[in-house]
PDB file of N, CA and C in Angstrom:
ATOM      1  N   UNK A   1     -20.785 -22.526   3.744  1.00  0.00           N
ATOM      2  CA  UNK A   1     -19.329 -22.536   3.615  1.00  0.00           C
ATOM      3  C   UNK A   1     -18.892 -21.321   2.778  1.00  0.00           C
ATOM      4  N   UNK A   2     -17.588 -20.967   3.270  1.00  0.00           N
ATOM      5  CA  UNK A   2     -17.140 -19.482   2.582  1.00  0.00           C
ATOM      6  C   UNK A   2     -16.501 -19.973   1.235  1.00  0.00           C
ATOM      7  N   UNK A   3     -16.497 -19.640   0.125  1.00  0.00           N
ATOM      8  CA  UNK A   3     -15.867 -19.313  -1.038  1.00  0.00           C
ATOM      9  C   UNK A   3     -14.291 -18.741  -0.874  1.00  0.00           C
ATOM     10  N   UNK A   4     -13.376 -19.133  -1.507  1.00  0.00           N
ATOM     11  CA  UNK A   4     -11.732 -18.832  -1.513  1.00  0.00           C
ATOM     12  C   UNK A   4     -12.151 -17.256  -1.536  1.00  0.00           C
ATOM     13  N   UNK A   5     -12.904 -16.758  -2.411  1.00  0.00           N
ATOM     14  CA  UNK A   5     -12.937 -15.167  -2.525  1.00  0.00           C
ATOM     15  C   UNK A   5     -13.230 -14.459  -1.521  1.00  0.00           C
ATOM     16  N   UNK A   6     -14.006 -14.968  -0.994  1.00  0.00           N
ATOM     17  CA  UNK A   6     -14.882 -14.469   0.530  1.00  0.00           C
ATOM     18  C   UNK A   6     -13.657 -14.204   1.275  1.00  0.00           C
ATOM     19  N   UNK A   7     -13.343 -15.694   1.840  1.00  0.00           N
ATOM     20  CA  UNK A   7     -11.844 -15.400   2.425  1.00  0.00           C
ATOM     21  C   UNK A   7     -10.914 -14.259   2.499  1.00  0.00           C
ATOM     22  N   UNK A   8     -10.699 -14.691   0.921  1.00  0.00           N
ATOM     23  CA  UNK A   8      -9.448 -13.591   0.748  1.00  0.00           C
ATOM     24  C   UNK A   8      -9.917 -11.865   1.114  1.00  0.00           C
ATOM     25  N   UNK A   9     -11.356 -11.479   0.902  1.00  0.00           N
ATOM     26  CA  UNK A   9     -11.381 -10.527   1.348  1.00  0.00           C
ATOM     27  C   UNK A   9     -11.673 -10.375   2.529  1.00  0.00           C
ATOM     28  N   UNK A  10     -11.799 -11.168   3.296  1.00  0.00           N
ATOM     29  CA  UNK A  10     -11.771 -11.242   4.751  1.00  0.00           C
ATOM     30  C   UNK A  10     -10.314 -10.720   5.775  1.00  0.00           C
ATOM     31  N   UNK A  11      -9.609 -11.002   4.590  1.00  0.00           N
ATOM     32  CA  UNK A  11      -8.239 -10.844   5.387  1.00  0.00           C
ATOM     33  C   UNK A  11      -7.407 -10.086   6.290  1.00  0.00           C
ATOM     34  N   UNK A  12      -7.620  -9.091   5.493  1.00  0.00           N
ATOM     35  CA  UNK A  12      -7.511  -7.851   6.020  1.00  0.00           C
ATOM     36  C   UNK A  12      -8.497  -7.841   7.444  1.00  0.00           C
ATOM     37  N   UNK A  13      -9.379  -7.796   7.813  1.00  0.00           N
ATOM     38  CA  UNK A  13     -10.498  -7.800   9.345  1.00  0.00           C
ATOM     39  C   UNK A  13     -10.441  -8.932   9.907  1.00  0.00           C
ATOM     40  N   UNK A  14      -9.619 -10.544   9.203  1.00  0.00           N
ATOM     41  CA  UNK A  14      -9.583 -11.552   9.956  1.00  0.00           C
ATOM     42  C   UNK A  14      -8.845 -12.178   9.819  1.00  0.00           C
ATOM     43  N   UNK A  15      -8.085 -12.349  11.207  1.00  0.00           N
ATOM     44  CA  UNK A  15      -6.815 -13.707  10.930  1.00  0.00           C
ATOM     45  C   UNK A  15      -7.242 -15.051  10.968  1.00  0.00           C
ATOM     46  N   UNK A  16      -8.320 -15.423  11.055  1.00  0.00           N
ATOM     47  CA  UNK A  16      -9.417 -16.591  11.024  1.00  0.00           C
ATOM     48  C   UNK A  16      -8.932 -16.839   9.033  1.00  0.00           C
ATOM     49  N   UNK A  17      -8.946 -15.837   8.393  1.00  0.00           N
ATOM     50  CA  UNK A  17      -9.340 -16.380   6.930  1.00  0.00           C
ATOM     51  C   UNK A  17      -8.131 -17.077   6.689  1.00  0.00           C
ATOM     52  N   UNK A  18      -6.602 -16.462   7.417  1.00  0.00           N
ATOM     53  CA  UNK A  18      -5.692 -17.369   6.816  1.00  0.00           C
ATOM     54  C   UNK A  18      -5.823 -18.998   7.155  1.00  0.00           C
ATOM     55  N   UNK A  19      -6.382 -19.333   7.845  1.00  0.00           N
ATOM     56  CA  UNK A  19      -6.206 -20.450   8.018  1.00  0.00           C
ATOM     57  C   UNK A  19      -7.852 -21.097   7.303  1.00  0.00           C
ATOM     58  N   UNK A  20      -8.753 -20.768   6.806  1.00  0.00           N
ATOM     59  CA  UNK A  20      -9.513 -21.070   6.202  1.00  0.00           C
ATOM     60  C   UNK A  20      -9.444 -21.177   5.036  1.00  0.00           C
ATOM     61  N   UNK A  21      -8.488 -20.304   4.414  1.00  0.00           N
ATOM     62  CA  UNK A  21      -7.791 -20.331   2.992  1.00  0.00           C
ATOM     63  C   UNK A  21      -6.919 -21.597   2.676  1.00  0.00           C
ATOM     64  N   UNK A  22      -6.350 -22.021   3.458  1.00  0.00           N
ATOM     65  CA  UNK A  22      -5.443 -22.950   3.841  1.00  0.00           C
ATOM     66  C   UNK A  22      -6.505 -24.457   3.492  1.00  0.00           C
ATOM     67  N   UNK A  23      -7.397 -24.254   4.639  1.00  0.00           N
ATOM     68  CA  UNK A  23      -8.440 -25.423   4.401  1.00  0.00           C
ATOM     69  C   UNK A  23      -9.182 -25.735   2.931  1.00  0.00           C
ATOM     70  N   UNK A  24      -9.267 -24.446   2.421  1.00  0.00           N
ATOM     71  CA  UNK A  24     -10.016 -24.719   1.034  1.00  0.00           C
ATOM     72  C   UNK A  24      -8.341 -24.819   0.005  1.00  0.00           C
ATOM     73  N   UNK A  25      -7.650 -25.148   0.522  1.00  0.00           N
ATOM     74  CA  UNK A  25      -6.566 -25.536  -0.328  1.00  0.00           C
ATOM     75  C   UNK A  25      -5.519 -24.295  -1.228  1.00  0.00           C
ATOM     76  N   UNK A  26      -5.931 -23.276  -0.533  1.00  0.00           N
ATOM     77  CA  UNK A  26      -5.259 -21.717  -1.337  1.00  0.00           C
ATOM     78  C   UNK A  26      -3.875 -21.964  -0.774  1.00  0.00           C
ATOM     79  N   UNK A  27      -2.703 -21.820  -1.546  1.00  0.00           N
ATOM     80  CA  UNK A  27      -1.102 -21.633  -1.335  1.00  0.00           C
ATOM     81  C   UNK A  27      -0.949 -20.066  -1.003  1.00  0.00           C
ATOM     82  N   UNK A  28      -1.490 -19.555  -2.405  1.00  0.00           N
ATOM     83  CA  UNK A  28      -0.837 -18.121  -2.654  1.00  0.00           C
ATOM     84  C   UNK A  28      -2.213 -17.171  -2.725  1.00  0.00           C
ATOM     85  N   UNK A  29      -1.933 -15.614  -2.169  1.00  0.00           N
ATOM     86  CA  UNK A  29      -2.463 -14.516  -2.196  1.00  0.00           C
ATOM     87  C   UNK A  29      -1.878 -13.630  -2.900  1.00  0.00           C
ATOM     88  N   UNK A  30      -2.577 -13.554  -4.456  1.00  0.00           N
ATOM     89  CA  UNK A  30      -1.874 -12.399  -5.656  1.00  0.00           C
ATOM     90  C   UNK A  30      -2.736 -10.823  -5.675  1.00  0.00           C
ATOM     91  N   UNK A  31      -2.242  -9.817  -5.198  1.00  0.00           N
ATOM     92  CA  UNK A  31      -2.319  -8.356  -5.108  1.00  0.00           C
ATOM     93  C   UNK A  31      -1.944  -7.899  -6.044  1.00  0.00           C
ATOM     94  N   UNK A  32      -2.929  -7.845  -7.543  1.00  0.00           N
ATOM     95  CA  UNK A  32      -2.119  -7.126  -8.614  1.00  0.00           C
ATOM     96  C   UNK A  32      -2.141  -5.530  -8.682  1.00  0.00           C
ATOM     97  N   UNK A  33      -1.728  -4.822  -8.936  1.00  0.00           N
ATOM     98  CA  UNK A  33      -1.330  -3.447  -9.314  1.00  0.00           C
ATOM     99  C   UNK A  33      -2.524  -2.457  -9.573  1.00  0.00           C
ATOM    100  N   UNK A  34      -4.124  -3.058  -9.926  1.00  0.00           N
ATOM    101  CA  UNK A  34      -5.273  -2.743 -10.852  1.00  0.00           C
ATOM    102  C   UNK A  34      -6.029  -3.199  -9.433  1.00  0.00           C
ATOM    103  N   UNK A  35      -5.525  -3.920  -8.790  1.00  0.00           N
ATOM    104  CA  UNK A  35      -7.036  -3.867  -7.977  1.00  0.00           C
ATOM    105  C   UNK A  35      -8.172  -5.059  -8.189  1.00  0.00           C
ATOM    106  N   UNK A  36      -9.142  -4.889  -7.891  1.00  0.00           N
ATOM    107  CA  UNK A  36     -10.152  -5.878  -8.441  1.00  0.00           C
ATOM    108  C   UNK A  36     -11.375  -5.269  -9.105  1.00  0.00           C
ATOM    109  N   UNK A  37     -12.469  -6.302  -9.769  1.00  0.00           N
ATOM    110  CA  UNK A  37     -13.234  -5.747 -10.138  1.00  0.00           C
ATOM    111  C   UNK A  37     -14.202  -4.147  -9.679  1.00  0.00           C
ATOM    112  N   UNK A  38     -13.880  -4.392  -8.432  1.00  0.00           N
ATOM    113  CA  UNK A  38     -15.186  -3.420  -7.449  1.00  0.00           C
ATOM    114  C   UNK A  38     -14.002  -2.414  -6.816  1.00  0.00           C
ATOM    115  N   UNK A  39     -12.844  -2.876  -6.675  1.00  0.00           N
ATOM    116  CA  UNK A  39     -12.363  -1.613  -4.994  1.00  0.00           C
ATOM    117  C   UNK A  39     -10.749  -2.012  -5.733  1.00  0.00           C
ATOM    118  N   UNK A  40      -9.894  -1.347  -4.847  1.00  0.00           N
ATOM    119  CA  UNK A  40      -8.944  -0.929  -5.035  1.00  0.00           C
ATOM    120  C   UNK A  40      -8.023  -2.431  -4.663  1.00  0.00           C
ATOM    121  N   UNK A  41      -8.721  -3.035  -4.111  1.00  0.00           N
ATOM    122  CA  UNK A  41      -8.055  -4.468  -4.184  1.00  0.00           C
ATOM    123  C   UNK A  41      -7.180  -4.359  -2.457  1.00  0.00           C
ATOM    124  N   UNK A  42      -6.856  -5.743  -2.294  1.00  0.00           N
ATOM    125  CA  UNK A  42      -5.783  -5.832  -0.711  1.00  0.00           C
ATOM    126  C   UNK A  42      -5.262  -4.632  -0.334  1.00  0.00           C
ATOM    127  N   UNK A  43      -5.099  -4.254   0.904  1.00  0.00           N
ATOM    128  CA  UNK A  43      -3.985  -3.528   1.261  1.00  0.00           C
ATOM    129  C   UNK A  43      -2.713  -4.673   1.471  1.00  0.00           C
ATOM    130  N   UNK A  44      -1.394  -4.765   0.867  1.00  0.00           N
ATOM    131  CA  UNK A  44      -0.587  -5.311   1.237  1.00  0.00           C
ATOM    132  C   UNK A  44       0.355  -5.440   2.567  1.00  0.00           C
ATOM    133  N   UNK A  45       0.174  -3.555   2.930  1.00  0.00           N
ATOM    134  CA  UNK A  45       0.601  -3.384   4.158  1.00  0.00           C
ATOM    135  C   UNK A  45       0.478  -4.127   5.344  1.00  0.00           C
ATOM    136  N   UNK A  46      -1.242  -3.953   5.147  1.00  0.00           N
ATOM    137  CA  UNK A  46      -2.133  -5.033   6.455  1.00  0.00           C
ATOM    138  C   UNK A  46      -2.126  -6.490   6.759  1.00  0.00           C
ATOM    139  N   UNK A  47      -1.572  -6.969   5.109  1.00  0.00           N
ATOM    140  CA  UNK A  47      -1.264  -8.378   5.316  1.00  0.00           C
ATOM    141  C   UNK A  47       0.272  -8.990   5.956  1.00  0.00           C
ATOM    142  N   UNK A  48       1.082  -8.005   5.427  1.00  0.00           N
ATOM    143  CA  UNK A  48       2.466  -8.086   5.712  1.00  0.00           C
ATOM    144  C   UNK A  48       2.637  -8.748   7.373  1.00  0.00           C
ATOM    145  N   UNK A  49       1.753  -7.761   7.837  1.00  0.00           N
ATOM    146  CA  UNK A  49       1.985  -8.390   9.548  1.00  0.00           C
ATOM    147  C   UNK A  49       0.787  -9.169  10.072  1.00  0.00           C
ATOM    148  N   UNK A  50       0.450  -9.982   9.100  1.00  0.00           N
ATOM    149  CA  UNK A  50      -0.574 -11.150   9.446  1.00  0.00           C
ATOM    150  C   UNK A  50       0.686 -12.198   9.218  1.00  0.00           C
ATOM    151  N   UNK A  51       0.645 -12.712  10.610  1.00  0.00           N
ATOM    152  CA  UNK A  51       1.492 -13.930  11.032  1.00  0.00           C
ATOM    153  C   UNK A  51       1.413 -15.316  10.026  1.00  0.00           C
ATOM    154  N   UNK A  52       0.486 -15.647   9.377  1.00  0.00           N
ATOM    155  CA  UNK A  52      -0.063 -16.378   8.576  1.00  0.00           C
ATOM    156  C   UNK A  52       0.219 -16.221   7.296  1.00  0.00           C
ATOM    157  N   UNK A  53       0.868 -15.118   7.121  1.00  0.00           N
ATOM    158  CA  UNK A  53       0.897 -15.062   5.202  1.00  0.00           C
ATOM    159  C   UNK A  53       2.479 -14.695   5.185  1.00  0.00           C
ATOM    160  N   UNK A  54       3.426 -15.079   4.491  1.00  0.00           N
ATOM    161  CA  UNK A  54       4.454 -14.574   3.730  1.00  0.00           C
ATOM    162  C   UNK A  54       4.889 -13.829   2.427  1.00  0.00           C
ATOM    163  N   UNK A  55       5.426 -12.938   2.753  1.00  0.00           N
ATOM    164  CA  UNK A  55       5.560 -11.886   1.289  1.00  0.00           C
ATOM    165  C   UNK A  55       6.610 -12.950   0.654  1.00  0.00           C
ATOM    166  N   UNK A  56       6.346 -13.466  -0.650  1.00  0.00           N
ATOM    167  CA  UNK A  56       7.074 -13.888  -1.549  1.00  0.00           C
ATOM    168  C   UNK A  56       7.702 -13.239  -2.406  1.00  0.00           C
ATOM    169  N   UNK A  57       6.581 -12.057  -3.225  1.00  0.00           N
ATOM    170  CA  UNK A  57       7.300 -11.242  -4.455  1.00  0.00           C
ATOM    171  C   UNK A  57       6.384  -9.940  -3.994  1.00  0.00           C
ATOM    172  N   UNK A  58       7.502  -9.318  -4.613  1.00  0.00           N
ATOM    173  CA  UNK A  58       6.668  -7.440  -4.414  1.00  0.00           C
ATOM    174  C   UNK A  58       7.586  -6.590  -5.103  1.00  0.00           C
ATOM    175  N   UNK A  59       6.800  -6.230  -6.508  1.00  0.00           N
ATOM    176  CA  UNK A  59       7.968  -5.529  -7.559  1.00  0.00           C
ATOM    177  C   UNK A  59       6.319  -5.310  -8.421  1.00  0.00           C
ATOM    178  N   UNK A  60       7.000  -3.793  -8.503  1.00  0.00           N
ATOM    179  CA  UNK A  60       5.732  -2.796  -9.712  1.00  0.00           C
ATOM    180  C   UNK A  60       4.120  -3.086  -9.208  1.00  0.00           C
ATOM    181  N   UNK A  61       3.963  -3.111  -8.094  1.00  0.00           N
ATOM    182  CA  UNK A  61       2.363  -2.743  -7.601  1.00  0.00           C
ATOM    183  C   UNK A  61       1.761  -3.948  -7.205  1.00  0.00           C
ATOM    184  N   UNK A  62       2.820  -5.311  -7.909  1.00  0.00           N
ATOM    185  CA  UNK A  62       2.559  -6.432  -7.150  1.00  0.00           C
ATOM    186  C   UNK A  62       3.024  -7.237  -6.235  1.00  0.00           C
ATOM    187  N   UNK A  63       2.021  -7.697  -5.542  1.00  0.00           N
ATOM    188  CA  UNK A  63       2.562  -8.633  -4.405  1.00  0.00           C
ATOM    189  C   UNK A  63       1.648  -9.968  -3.959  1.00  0.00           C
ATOM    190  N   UNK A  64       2.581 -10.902  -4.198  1.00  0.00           N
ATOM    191  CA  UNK A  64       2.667 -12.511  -3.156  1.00  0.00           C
ATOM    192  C   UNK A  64       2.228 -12.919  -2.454  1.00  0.00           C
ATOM    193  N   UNK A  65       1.626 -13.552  -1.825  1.00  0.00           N
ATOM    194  CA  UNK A  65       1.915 -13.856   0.113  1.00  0.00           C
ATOM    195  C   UNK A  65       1.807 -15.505  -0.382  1.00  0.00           C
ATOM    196  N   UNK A  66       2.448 -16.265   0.475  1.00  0.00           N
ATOM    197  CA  UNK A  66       2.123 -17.360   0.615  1.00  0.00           C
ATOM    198  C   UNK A  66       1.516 -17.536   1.745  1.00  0.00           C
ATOM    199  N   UNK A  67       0.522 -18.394   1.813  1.00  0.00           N
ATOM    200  CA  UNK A  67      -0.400 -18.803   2.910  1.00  0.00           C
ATOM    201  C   UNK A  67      -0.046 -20.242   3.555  1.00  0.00           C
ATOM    202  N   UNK A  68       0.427 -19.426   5.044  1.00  0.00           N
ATOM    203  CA  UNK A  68       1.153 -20.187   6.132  1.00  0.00           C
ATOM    204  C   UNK A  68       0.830 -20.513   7.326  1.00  0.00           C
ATOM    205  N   UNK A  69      -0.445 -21.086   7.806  1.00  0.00           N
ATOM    206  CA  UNK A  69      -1.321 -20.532   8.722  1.00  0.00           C
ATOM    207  C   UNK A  69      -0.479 -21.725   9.626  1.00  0.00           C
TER     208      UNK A  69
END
């Protein structure tokens, strides 16, 4: 079984994760400004037009999605 993290970086290459995110009980997808430990973190762009996620907030490098699969 995938891990919420797995998922979330799945996202971007799969519209499969929104709805797996969903199953492991994830609401929200937070894109902070810094990135993550390893890489530059989400592209927000790429998620924007994933049918499955909603931009909630996006102000100073961060952004939202709610997960709507």
């Amino acid at each position: 079984m995938w891990c919420a993290s797995q998922q979330v970086e799945r996202l971007e290459s799969d519209p499969s994760a929104v709805t797996a995110l969903a199953e492991l009980g994830v609401d929200y997808v937070y894109i902070g400004r810094m990135g993550d430990f390893e890489t530059a973190g989400l592209n927000g762009d790429l998620l924007r037009s994933e049918p499955g996620l909603e931009e909630v907030y996006n102000s100073d490098g961060v952004t939202i999605f709610r997960v709507r699969p």
